[in-house]
Protein backbone atom coordinates (compact mmCIF):
# COMPACT_ATOMS: atom_id res chain seq x y z
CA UNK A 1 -8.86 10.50 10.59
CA UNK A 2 -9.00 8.91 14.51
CA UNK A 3 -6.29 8.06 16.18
CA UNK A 4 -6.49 3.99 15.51
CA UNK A 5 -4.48 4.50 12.70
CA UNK A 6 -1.55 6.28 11.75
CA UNK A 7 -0.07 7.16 8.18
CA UNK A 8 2.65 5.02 6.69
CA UNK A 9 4.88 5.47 3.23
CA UNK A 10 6.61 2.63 1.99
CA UNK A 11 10.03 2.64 2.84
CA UNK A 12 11.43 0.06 0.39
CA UNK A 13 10.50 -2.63 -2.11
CA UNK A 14 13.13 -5.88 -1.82
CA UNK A 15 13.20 -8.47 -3.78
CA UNK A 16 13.56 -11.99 -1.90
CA UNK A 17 13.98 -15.85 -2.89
CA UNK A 18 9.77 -16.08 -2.85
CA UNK A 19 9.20 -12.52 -4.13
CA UNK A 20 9.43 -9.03 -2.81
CA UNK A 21 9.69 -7.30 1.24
CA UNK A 22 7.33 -4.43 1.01
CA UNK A 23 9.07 -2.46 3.85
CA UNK A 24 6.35 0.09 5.41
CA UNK A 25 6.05 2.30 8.44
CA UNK A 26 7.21 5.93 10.57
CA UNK A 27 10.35 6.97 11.49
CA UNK A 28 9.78 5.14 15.09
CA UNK A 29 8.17 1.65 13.34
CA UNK A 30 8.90 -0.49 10.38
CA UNK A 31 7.57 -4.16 9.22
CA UNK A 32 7.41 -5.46 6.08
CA UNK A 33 4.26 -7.30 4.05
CA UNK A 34 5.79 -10.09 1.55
CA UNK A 35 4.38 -9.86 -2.20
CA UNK A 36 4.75 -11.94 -4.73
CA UNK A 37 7.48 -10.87 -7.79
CA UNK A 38 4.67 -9.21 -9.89
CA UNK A 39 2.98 -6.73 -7.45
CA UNK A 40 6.47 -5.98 -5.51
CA UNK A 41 7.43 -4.84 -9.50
CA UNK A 42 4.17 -3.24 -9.87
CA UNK A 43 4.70 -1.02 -5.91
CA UNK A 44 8.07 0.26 -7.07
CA UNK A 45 7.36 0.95 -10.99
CA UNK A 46 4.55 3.29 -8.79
CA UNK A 47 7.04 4.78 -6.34
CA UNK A 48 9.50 5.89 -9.06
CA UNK A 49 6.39 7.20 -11.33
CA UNK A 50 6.98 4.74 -14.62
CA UNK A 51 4.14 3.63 -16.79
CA UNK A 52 4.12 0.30 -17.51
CA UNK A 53 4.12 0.09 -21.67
CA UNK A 54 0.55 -1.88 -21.52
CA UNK A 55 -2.27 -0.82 -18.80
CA UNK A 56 -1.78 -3.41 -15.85
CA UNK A 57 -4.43 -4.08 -14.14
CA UNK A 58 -4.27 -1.62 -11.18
CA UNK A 59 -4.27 0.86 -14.24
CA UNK A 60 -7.31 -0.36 -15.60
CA UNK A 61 -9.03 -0.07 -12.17
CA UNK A 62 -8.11 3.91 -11.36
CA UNK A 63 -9.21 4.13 -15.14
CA UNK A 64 -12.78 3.05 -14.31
CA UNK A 65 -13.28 4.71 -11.25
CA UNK A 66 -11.95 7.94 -12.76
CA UNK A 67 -15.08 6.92 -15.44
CA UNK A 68 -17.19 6.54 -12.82
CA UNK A 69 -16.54 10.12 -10.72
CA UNK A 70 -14.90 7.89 -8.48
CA UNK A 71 -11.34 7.69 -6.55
CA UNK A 72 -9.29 6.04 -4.12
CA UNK A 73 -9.64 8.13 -0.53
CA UNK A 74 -6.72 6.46 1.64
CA UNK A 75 -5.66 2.49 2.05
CA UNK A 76 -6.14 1.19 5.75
CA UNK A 77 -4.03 -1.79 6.36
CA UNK A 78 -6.19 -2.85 9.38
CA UNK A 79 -5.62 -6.32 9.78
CA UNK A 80 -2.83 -9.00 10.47
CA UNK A 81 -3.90 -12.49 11.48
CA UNK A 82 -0.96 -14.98 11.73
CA UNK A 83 1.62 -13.29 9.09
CA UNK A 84 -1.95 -12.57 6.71
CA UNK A 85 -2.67 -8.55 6.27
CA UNK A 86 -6.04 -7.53 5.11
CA UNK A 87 -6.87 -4.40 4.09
CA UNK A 88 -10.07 -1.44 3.05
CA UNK A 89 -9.74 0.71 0.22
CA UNK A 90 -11.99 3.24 0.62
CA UNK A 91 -13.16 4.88 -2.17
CA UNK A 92 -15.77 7.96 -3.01
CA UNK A 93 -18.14 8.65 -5.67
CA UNK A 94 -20.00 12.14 -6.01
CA UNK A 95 -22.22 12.58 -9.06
CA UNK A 96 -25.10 14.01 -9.56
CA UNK A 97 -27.16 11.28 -7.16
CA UNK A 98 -24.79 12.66 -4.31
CA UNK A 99 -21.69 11.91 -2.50
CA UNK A 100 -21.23 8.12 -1.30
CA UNK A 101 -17.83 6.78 0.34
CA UNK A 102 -17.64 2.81 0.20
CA UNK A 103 -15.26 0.13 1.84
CA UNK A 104 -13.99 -2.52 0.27
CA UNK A 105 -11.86 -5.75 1.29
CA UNK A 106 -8.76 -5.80 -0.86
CA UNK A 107 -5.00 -7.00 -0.48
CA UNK A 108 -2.83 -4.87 0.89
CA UNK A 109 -0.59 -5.25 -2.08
CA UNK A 110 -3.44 -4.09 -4.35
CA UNK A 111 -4.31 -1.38 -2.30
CA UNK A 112 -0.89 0.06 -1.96
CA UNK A 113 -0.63 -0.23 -5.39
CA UNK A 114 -3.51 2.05 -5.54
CA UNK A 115 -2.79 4.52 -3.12
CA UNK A 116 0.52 5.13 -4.78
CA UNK A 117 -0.25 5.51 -8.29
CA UNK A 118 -3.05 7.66 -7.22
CA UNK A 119 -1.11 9.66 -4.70
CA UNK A 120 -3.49 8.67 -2.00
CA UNK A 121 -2.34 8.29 1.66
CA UNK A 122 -1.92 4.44 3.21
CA UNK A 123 -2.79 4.30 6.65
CA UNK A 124 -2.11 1.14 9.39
CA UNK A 125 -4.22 0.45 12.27
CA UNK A 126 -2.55 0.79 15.45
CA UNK A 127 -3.32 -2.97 16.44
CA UNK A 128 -1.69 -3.98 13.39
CA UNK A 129 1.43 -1.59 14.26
CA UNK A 130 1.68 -2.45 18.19
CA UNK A 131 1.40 -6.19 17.23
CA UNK A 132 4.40 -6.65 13.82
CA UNK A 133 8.01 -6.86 14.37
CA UNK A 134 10.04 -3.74 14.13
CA UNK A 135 12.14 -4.33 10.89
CA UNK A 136 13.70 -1.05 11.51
CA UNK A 137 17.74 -1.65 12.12
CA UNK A 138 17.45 -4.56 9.16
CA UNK A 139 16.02 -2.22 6.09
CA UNK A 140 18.91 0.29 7.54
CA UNK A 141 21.40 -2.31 7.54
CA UNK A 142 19.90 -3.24 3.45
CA UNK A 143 20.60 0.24 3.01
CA UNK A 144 23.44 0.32 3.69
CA UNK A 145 24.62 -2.53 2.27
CA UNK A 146 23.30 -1.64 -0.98
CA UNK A 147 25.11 1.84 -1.03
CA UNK A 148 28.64 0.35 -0.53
């Protein structure tokens, strides 16, 4: 890995009057990607480890690249264009053809998803991290708030 991006864990999952916060970042940076209700559900159900009683969709995927010889490498959130994050899932394949890595355009909700529930690391480009708000003091202050 180069240094134009830099690992990230998710920090919290919020709910909100549209959805869910998806606070992510380092100890010195955090900004938060909004979700809808669904996939916010779906990022924390895969934080805490539960299974959801049917195979949700994100399921179903890791279920057919694990039938293909085939797994998520890392998440790169590498994109924000006016509040909009875009995202690469990178995924390999080895059989017996050979190795092959591939790049694909996904959500970043989707692909954090992924990473999690597949214990696969999520990584931000430092353009992305240089150009969000630090959200840093405000999921402390949450925090907080929530453990009174």
């Amino acid at each position: 890995m180069n240094r134009e991006v830099i690992p990230v864990l998710v920090k919290g999952v919020m709910p909100t009057s549209n959805g869910c916060a998806v606070f992510l970042g380092t100890d010195q940076k955090t900004f938060v990607i909004y979700v809808d209700q669904n996939i916010g559900e779906t990022i924390q159900r895969a934080i805490n480890g539960e299974q959801a009683q049917r195979p949700l969709t994100h399921d179903l995927m890791l279920t057919l690249l694990d039938g293909l010889c085939a797994e998520v490498e890392r998440v790169v959130i590498n994109n924000v264009d006016q509040g909009t994050f875009h995202a690469r899932l990178i995924v390999s394949m080895e059989n017996e053809l050979g190795f092959k890595i591939i790049e694909l355009d996904a959500r970043p909700s989707d692909s954090i998803v992924l990473a999690l529930a597949s214990g696969k690391p999520i990584y931000v480009a430092n353009s992305v991290i240089e150009s969000v708000d630090d959200m840093t003091e405000i999921l402390a202050r949450i925090l907080e708030q929530g453990s009174t």
